[in-house]
PDB file of N, CA and C in Angstrom:
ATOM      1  N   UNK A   1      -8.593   5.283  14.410  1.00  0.00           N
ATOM      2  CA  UNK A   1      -7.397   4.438  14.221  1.00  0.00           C
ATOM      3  C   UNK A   1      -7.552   3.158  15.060  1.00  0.00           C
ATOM      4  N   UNK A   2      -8.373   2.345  14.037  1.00  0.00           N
ATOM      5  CA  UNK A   2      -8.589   1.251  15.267  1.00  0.00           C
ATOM      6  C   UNK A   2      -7.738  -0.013  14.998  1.00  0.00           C
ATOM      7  N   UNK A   3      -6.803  -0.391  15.498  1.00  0.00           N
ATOM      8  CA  UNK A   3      -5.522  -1.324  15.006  1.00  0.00           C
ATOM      9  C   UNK A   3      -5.262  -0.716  13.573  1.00  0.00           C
ATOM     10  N   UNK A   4      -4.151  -0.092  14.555  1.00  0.00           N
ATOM     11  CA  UNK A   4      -3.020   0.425  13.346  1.00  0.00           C
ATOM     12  C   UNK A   4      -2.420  -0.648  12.396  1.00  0.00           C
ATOM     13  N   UNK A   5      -1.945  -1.835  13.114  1.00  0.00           N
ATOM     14  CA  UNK A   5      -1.309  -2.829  12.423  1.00  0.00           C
ATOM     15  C   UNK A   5      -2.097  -3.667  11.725  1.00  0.00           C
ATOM     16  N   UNK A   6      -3.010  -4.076  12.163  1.00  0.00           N
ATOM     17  CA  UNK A   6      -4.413  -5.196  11.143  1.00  0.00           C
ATOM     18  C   UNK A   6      -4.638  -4.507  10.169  1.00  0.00           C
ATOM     19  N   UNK A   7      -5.200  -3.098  10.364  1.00  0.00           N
ATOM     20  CA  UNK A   7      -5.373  -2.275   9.262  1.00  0.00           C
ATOM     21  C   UNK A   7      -4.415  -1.668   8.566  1.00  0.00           C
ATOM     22  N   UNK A   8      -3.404  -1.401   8.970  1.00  0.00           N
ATOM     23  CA  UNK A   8      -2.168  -0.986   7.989  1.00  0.00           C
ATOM     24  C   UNK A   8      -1.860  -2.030   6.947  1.00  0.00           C
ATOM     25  N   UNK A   9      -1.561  -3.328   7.746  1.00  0.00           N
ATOM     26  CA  UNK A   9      -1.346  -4.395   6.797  1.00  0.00           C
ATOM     27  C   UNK A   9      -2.366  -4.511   5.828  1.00  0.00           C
ATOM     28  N   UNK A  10      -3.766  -4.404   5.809  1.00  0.00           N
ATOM     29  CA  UNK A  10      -4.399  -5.043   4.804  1.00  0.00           C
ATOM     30  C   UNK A  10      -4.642  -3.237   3.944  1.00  0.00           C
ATOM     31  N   UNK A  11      -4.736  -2.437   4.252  1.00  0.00           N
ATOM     32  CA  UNK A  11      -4.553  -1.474   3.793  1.00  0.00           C
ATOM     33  C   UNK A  11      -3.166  -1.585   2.333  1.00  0.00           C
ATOM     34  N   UNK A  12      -2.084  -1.454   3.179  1.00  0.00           N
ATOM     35  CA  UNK A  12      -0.945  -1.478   2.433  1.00  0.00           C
ATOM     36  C   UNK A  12      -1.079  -2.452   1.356  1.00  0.00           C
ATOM     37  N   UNK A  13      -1.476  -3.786   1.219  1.00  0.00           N
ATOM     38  CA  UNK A  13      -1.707  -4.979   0.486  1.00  0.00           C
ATOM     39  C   UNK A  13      -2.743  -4.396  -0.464  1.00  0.00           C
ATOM     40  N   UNK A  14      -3.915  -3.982   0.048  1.00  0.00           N
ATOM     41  CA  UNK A  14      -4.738  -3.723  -0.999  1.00  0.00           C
ATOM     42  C   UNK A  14      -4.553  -2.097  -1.767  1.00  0.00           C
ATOM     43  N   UNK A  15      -3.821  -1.250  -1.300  1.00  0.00           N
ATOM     44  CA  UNK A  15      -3.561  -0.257  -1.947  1.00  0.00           C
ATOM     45  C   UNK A  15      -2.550  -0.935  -2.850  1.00  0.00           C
ATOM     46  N   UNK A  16      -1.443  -1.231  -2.409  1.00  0.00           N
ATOM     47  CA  UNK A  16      -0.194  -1.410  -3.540  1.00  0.00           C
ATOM     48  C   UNK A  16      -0.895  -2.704  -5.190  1.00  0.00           C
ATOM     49  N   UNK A  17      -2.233  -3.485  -4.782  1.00  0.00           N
ATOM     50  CA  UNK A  17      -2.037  -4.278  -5.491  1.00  0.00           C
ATOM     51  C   UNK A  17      -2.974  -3.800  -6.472  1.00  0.00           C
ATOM     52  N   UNK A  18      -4.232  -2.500  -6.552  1.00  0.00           N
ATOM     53  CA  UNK A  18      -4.928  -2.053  -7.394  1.00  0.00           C
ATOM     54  C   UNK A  18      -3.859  -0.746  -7.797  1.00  0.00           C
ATOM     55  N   UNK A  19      -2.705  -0.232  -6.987  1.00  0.00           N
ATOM     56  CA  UNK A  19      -1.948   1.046  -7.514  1.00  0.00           C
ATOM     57  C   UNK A  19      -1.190   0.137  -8.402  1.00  0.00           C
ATOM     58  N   UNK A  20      -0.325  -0.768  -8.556  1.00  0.00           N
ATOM     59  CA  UNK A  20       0.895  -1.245  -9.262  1.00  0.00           C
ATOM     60  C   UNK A  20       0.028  -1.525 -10.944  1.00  0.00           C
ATOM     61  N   UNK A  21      -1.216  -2.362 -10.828  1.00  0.00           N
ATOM     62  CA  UNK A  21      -1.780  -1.921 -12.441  1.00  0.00           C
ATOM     63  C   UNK A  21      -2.296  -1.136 -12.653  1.00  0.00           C
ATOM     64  N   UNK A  22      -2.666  -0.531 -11.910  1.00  0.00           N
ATOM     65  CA  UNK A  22      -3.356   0.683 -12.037  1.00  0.00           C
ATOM     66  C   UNK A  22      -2.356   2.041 -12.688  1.00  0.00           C
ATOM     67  N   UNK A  23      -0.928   2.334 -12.495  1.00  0.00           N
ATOM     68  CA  UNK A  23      -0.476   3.315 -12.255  1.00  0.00           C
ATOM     69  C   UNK A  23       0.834   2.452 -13.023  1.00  0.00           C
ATOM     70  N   UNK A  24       1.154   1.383 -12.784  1.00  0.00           N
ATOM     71  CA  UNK A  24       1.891   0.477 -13.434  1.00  0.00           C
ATOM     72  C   UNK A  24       3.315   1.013 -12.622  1.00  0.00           C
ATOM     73  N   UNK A  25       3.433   2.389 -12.368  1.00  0.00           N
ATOM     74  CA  UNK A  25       4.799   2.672 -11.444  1.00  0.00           C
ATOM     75  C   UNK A  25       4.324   2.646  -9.656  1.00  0.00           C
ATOM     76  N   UNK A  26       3.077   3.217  -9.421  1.00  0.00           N
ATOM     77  CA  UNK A  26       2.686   3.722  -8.312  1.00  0.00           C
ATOM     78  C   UNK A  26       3.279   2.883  -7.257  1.00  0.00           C
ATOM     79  N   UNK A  27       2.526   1.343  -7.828  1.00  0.00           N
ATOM     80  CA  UNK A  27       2.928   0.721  -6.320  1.00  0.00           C
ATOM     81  C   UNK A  27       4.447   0.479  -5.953  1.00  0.00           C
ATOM     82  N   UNK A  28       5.315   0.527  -6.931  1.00  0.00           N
ATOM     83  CA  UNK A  28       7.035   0.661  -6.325  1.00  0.00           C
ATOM     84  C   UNK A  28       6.860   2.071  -5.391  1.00  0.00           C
ATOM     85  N   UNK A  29       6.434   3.272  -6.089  1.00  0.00           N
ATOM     86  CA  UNK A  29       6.784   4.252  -5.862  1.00  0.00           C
ATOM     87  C   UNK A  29       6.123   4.583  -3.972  1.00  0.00           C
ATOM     88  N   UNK A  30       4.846   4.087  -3.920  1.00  0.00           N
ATOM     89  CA  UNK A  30       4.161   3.840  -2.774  1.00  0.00           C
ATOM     90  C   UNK A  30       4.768   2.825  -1.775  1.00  0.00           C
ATOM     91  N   UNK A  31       5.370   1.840  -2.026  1.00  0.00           N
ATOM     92  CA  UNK A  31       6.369   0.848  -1.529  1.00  0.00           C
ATOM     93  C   UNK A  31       7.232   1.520  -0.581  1.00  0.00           C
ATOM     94  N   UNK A  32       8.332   2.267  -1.864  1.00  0.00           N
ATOM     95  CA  UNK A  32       9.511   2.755  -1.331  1.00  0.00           C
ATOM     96  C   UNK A  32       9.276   3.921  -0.595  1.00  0.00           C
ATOM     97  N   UNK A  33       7.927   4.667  -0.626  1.00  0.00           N
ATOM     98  CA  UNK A  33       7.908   5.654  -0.011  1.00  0.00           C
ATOM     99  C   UNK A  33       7.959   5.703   1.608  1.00  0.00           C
ATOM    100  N   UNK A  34       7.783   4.289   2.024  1.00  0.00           N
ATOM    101  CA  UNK A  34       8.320   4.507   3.558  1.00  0.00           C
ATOM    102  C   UNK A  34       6.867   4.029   4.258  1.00  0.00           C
ATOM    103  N   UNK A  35       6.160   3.435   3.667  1.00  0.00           N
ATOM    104  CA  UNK A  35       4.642   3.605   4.023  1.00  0.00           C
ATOM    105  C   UNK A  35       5.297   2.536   5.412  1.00  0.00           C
ATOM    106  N   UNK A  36       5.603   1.371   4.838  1.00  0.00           N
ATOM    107  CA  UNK A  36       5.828  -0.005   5.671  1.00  0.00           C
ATOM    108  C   UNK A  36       6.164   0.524   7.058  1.00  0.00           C
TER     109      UNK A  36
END
């Protein structure tokens, strides 16, 4: 866990933006799930 926050942020950005076409619901659903 090496910077939680550098890596969370670009984590979160690049998960939600290949899940939302990908899954077309995922990335709301990954959003709202509390990840942030």
């Amino acid at each position: 866990m090496n910077g939680t926050q550098f890596g969370g942020r670009t984590l979160t950005v690049n998960e939600a933006r290949p899940q939302e076409p990908r899954s077309g619901g995922g990335g709301g659903r990954g959003m709202g799930g509390g990840r942030h």
